[in-house]
Protein backbone atom coordinates (compact mmCIF):
# COMPACT_ATOMS: atom_id res chain seq x y z
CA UNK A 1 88.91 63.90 121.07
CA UNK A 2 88.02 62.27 124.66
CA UNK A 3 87.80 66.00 126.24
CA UNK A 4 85.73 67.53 123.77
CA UNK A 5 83.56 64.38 123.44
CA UNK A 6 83.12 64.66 127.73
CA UNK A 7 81.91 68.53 127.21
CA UNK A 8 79.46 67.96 124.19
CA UNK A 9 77.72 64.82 126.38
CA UNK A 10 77.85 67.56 129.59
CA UNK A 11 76.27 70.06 127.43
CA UNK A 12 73.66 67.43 126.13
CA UNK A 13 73.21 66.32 129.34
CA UNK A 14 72.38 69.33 130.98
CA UNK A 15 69.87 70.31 128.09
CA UNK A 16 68.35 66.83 128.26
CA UNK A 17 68.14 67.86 132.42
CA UNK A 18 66.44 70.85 131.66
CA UNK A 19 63.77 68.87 129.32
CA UNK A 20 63.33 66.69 132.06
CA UNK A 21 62.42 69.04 135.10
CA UNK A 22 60.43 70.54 132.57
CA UNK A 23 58.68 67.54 131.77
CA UNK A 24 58.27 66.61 135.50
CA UNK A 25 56.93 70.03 136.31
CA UNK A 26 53.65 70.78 133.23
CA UNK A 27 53.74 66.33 132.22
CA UNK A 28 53.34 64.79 128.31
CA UNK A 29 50.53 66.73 127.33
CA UNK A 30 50.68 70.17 128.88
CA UNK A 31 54.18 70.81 128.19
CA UNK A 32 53.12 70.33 124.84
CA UNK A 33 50.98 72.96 124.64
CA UNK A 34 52.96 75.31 126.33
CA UNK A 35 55.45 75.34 123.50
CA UNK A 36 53.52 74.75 120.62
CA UNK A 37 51.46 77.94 122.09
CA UNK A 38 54.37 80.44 121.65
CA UNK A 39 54.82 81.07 118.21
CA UNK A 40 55.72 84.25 116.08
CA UNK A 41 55.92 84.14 111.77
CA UNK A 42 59.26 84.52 112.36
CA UNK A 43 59.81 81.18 114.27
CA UNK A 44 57.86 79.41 111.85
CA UNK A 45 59.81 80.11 108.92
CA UNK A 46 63.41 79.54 111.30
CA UNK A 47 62.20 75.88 112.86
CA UNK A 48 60.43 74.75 109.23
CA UNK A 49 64.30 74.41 108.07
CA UNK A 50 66.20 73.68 111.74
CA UNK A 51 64.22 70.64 111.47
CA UNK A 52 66.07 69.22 108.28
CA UNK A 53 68.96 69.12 110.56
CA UNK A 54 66.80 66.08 111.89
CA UNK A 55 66.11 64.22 109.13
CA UNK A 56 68.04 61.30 108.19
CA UNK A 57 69.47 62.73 105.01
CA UNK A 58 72.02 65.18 107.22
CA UNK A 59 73.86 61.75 107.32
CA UNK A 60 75.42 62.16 103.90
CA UNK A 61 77.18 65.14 103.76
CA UNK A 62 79.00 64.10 107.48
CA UNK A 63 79.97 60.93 105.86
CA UNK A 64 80.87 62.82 102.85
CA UNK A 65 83.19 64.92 105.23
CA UNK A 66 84.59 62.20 106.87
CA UNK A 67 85.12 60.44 103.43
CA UNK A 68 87.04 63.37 102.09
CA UNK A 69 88.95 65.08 105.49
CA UNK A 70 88.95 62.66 108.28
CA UNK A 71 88.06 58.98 106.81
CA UNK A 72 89.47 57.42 109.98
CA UNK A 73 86.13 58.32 111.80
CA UNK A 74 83.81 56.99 108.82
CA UNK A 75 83.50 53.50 110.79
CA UNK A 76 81.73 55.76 114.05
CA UNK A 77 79.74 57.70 111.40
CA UNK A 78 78.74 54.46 109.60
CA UNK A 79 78.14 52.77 113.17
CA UNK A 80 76.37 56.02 114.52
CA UNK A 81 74.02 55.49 111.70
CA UNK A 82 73.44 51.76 112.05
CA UNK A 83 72.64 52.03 116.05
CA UNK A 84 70.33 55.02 115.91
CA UNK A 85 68.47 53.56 113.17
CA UNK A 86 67.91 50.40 114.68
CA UNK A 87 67.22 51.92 118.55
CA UNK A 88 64.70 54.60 116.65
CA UNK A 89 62.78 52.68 114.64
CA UNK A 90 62.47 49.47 117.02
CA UNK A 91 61.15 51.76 119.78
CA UNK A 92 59.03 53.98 117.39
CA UNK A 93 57.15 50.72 115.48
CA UNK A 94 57.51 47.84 117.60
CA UNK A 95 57.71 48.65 121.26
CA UNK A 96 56.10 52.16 121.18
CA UNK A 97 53.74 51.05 118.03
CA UNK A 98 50.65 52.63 119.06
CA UNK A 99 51.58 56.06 120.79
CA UNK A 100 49.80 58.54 119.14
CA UNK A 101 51.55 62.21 117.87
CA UNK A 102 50.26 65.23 119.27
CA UNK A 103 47.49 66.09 116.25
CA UNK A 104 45.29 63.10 118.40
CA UNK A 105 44.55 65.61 121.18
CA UNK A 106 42.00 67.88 118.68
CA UNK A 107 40.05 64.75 119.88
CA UNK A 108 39.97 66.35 123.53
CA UNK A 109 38.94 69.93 121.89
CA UNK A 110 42.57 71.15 121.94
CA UNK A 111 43.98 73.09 119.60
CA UNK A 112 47.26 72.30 117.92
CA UNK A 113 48.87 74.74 115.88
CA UNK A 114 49.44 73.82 111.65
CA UNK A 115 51.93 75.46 109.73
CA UNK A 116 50.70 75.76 105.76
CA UNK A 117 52.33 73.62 103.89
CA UNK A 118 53.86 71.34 106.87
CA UNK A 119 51.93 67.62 106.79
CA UNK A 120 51.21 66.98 110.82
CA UNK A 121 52.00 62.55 111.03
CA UNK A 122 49.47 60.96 113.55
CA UNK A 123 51.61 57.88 114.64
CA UNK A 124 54.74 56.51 115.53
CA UNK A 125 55.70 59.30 117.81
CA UNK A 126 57.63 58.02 120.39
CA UNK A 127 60.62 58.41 119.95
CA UNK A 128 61.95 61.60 117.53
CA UNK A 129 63.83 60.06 115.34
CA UNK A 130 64.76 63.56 114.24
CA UNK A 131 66.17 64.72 117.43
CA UNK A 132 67.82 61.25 118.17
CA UNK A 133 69.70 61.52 114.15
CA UNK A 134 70.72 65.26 115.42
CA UNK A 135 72.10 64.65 118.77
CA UNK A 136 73.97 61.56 117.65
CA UNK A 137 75.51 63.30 114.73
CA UNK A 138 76.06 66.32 116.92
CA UNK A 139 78.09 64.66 119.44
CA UNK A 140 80.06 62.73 116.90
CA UNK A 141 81.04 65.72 115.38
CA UNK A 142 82.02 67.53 118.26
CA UNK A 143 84.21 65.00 118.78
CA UNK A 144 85.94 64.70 115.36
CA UNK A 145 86.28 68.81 115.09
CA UNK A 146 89.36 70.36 116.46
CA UNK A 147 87.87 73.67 117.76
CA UNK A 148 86.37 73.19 121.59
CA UNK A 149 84.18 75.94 120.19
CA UNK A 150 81.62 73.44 118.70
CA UNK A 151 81.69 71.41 121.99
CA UNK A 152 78.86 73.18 122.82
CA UNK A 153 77.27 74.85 119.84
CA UNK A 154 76.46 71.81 118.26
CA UNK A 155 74.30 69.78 121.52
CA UNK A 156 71.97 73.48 120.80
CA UNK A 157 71.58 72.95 117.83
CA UNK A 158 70.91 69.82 118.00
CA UNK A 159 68.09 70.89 121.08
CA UNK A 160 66.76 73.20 118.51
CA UNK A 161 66.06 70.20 116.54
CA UNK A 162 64.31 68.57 119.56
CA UNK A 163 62.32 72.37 119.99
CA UNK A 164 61.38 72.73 116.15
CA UNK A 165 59.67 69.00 116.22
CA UNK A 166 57.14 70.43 119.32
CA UNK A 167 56.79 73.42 117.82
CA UNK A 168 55.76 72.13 114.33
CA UNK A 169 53.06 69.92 116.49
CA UNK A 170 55.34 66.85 115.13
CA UNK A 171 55.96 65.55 118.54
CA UNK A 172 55.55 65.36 122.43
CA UNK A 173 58.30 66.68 124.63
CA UNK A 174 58.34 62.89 126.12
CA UNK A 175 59.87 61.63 122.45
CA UNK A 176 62.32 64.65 122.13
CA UNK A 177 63.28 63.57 125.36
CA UNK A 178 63.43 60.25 124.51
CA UNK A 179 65.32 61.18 121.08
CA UNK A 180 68.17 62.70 122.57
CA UNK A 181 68.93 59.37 125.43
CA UNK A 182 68.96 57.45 121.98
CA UNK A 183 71.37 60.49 120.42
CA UNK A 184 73.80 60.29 123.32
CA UNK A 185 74.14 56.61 123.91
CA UNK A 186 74.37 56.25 120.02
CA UNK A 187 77.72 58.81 119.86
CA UNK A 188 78.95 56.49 123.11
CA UNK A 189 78.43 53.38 121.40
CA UNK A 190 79.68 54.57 117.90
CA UNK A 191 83.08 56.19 119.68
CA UNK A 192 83.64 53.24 121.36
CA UNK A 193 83.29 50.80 117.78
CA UNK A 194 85.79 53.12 116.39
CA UNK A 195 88.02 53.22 118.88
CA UNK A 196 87.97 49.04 119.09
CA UNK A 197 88.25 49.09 115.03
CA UNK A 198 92.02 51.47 115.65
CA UNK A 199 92.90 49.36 118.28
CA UNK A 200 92.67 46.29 116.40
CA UNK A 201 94.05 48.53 113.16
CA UNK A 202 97.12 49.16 115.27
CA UNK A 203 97.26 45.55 117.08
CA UNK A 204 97.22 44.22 112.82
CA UNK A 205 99.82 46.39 112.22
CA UNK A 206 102.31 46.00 114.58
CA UNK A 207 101.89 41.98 114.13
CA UNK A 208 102.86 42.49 110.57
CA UNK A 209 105.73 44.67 111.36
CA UNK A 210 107.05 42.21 113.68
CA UNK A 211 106.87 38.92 111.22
C-alpha cells in the first residue's frame, strides 16, 4: 500500500508542479483565460460530467466500496472526508471569504466563457473544493487498489477535475492549485489515522490474547 501510495503522491506532485510553473509563468488571471479560451463542443459535453467526479457526493459510493470489499480502510475514507471538509470550507468561507470566482472579471471587459445550462458561482472560490474532494479520494484509492496501474491514472483524473473547474469558468488556476495541496495532505493525514487506528487494533488484540 506504502509503494503505490509514494507513486500516486509523485504523480500528483508532478501535475501539481506543472500547475505551478504554469501559474508562475501567465499569473491568477491570465492563466485563466488561457484555458477557459480553448474550448471545442466536444470538451464541453466531456468536462460538464468529469466535474461530478468533484463533487462531494463521489464520497458515497468509495465508502460504499470500502463498506462492502475492503472495510478495514473505511476509518481513512471516513477521516479523508472529515479533514478535507474542514481544510476546504475553513479556507473557502473564513480565511479566503471574499475572493471572488472568475465570472467577476466581465467587470474588467473580459469575456468568460458560459456553458447553457451550467450556473457560473461568484464567491467562495479559493480553494476548489472539487479538485481538493478528487485528489484526496484519488490518492486514497490508489492506495487501497491492488493494481499499480491506477497509481497513476487516478492523480489525472483527478487533474481533469482541477481542468474541468477552469474550463467551466468555475474557478482560478490559483484554487485548483490550492485544491489539490489540500487533496494530498488530506490522503497523508487520512493514511496515517488509519494506520494509528490498526496499530492500536493490533496493540488491543494482542493484550487480550495475552490475559
Amino acid at each position: 500500500m506504502q509503494q503505490q501510495f509514494r507513486i500516486a503522491v509523485l504523480t500528483s506532485l508532478s501535475f501539481a508542479l506543472a500547475v505551478a510553473i504554469f501559474l508562475l509563468i501567465h499569473g491568477k488571471q491570465d492563466s485563466f483565460i488561457i484555458i477557459n479560451g480553448y474550448y471545442h463542443p466536444t470538451l464541453d459535453i466531456f468536462f460538464q460530467y468529469v466535474t461530478y467526479l468533484g463533487d462531494g457526493l463521489i464520497y458515497i459510493p468509495i465508502a460504499l466500496y470500502c463498506a462492502l470489499y475492503n472495510r478495514k480502510y473505511l476509518v481513512a475514507v471516513i477521516a479523508a472526508i472529515i479533514i478535507c471538509t474542514i481544510l476546504t470550507q475553513f479556507l473557502k468561507r473564513v480565511v479566503f471569504a471574499d475572493e471572488l470566482r472568475p465570472i467577476s472579471l466581465e467587470a474588467q471587459n473580459i469575456i468568460i466563457r458560459k456553458i447553457e445550462g451550467i450556473p457560473i458561482h461568484r464567491e467562495h472560490s479559493f480553494p476548489s473544493g472539487h479538485t481538493s474532494t478528487a485528489f484526496s479520494m484519488a490518492l486514497l484509492l490508489a492506495a487501497i487498489m491492488k493494481r499499480k496501474f491506477w497509481c497513476c491514472i487516478l492523480p489525472f483524473i483527478a487533474f481533469m477535475v482541477g481542468y474541468s473547474r477552469v474550463y467551466l469558468s468555475q474557478h482560478f488556476v490559483t484554487d485548483v492549485f490550492a485544491g489539490m495541496t489540500i487533496g494530498i495532505i488530506t490522503s497523508y493525514l487520512s493514511l496515517l489515522i488509519y494506520q494509528n487506528y490498526v496499530k492500536k487494533k493490533a496493540a488491543k488484540a494482542q493484550l487480550s490474547n495475552t490475559i
